[in-house]
N, C-alpha and C. Protein backbone atom coordinates (compact mmCIF):
# COMPACT_ATOMS: atom_id res chain seq x y z
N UNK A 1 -47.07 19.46 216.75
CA UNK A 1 -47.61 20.79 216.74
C UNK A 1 -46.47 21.79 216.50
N UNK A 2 -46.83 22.59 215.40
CA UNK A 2 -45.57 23.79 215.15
C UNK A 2 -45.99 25.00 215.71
N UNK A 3 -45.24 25.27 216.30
CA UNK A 3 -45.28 27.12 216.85
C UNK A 3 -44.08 28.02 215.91
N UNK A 4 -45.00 29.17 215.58
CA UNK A 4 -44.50 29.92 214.79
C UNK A 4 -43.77 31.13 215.91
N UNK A 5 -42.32 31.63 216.13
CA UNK A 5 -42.04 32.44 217.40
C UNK A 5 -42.53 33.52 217.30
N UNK A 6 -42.60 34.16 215.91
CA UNK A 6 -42.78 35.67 215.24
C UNK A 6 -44.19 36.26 216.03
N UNK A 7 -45.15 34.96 215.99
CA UNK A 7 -46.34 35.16 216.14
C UNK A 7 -46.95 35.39 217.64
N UNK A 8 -46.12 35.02 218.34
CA UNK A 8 -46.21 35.40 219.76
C UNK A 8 -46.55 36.49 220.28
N UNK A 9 -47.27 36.76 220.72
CA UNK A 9 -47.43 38.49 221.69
C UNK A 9 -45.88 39.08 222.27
N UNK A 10 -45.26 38.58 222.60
CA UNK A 10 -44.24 38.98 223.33
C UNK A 10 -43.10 39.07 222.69
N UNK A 11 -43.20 38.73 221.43
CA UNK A 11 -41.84 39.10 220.34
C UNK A 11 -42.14 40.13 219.04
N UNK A 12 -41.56 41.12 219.54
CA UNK A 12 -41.65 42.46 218.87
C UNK A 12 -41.94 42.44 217.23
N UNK A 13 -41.94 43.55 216.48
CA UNK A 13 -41.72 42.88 214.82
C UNK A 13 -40.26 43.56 214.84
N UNK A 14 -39.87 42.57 214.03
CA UNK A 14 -38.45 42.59 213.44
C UNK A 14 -38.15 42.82 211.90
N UNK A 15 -37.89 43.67 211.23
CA UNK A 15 -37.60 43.84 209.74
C UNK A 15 -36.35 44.22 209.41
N UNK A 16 -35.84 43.75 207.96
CA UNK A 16 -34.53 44.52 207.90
C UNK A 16 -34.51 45.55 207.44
N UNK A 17 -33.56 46.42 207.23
CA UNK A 17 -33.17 48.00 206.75
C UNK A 17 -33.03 48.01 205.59
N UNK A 18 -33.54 48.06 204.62
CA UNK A 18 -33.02 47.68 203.35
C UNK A 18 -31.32 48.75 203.29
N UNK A 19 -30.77 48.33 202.33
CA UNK A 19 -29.01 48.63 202.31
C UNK A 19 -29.37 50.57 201.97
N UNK A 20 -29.74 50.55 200.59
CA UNK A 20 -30.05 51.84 200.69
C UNK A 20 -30.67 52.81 201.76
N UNK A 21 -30.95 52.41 202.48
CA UNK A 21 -31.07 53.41 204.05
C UNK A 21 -30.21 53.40 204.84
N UNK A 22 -29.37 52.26 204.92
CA UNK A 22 -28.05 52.17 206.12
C UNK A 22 -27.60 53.00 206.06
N UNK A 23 -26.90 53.62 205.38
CA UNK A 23 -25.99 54.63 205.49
C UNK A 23 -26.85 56.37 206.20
N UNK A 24 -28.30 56.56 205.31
CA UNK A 24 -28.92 57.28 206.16
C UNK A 24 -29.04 57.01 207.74
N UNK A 25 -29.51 55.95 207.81
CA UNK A 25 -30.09 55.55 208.96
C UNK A 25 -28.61 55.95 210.26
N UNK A 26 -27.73 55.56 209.74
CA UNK A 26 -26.21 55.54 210.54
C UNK A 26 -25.77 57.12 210.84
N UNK A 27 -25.89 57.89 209.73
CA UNK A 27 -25.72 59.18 210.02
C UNK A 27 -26.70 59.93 210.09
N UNK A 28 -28.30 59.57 210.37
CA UNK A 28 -29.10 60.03 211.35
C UNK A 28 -28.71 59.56 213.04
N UNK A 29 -28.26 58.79 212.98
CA UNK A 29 -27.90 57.73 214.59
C UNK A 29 -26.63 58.77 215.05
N UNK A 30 -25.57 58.95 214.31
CA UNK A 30 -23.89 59.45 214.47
C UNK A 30 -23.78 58.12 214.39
N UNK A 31 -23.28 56.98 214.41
CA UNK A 31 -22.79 56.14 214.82
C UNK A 31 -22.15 55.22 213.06
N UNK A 32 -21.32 54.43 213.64
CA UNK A 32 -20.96 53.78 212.56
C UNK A 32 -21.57 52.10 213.04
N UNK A 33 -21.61 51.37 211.68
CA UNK A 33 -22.21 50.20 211.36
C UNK A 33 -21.11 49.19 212.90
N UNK A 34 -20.24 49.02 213.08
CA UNK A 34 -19.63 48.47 214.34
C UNK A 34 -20.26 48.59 215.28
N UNK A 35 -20.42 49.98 215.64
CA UNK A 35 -20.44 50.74 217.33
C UNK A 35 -21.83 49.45 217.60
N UNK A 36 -22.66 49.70 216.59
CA UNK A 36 -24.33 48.89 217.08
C UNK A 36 -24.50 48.08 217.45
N UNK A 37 -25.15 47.58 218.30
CA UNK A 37 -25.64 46.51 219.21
C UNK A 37 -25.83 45.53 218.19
N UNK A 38 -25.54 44.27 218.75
CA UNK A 38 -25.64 42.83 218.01
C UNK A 38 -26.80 41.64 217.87
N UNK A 39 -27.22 41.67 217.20
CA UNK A 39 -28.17 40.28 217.47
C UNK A 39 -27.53 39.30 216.24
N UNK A 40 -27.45 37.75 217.33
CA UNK A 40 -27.13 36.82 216.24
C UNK A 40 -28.25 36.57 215.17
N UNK A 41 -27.79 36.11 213.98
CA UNK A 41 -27.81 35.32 212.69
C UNK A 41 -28.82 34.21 213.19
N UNK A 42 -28.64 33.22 214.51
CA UNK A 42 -29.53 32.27 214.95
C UNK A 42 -30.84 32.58 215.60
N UNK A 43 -30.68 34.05 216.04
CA UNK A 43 -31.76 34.56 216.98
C UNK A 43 -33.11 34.09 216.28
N UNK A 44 -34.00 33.46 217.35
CA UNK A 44 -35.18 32.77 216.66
C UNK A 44 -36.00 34.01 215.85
N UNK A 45 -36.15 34.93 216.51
CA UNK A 45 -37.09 35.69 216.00
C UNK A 45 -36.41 36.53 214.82
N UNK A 46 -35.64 36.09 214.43
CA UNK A 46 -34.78 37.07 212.86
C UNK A 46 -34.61 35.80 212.17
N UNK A 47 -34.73 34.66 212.36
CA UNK A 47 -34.54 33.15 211.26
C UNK A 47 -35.24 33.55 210.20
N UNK A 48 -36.53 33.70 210.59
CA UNK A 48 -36.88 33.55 209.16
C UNK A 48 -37.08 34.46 208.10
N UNK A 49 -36.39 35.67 208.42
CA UNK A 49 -36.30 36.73 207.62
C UNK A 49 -34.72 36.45 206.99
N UNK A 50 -33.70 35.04 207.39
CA UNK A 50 -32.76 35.12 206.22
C UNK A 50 -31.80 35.98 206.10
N UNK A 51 -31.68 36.94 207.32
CA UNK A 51 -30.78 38.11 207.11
C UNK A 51 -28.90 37.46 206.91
N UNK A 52 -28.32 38.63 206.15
CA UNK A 52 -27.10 38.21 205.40
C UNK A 52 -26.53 38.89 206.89
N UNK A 53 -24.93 38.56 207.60
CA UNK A 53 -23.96 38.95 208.36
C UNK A 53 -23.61 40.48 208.14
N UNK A 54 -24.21 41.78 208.87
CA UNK A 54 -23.85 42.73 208.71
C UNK A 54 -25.15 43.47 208.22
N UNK A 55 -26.43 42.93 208.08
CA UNK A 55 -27.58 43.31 208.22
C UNK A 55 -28.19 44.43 208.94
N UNK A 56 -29.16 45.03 209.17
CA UNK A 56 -29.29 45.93 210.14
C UNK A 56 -31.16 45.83 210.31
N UNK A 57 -31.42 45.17 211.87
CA UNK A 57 -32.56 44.87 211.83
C UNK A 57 -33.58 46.20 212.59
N UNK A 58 -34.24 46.37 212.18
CA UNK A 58 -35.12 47.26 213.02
C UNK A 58 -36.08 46.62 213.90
N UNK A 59 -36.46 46.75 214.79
CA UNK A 59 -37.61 46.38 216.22
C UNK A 59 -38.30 47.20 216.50
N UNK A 60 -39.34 46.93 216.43
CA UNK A 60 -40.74 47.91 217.04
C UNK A 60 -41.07 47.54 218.38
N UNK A 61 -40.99 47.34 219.04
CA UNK A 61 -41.65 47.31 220.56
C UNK A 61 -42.40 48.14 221.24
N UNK A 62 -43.45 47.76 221.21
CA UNK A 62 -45.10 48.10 222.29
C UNK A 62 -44.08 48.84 223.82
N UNK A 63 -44.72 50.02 224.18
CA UNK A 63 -44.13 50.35 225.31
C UNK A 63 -45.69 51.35 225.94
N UNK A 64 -45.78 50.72 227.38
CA UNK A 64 -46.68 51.06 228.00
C UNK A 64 -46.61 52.75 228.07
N UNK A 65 -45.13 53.23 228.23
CA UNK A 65 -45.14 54.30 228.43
C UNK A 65 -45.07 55.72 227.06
N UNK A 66 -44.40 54.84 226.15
CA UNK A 66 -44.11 55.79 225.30
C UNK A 66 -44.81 55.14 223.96
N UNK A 67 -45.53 54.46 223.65
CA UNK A 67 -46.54 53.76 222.85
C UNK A 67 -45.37 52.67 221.94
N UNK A 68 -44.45 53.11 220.89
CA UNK A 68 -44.23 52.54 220.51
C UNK A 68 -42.31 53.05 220.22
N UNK A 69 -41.47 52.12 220.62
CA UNK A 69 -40.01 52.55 220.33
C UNK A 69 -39.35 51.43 219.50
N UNK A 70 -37.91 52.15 218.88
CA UNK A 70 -37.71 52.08 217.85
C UNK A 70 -36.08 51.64 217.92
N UNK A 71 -35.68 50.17 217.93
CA UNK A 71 -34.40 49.62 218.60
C UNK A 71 -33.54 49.39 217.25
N UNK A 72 -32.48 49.39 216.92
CA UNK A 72 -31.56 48.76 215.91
C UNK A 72 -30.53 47.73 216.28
N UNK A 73 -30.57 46.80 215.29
CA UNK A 73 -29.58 45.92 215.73
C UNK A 73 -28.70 45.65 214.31
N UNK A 74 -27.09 45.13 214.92
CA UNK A 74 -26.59 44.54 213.51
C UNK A 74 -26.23 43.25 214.03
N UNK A 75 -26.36 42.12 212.67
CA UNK A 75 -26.35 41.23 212.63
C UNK A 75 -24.62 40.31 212.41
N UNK A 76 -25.06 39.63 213.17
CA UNK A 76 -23.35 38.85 213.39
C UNK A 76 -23.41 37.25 213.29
């Protein structure tokens, strides 16, 4: 039996940034492509999107309180 992780209730959606927005996206943030929080390359729930080292993933997460927030990660 295969389980798909993506598909789970409890794992957020995950997409990448396409390149042409990084640089917006970074100087909407202030921050530079380093400073950002990390998610590995192995992380189950980013496998199968294939992302290249230095990626920049976006997360949607369901929030009881504030409906829906909006996390970034770069990839290592």
């Amino acid at each position: 039996m295969s389980f798909k992780i993506t598909d789970h209730f409890l794992v957020p959606k995950h997409m990448i940034v396409p390149n042409e927005k990084v640089d917006e996206l970074l100087n909407k943030l202030g921050i530079r492509k380093e400073d950002m929080p990390q998610i590995s390359k192995a992380d189950p729930a980013i496998k199968e999107l294939k992302p290249d080292k230095g990626d920049i993933i976006k997360i949607i997460r369901d929030s009881p309180t504030a409906g829906k927030t909006i996390y970034y990660r770069r990839v290592v």
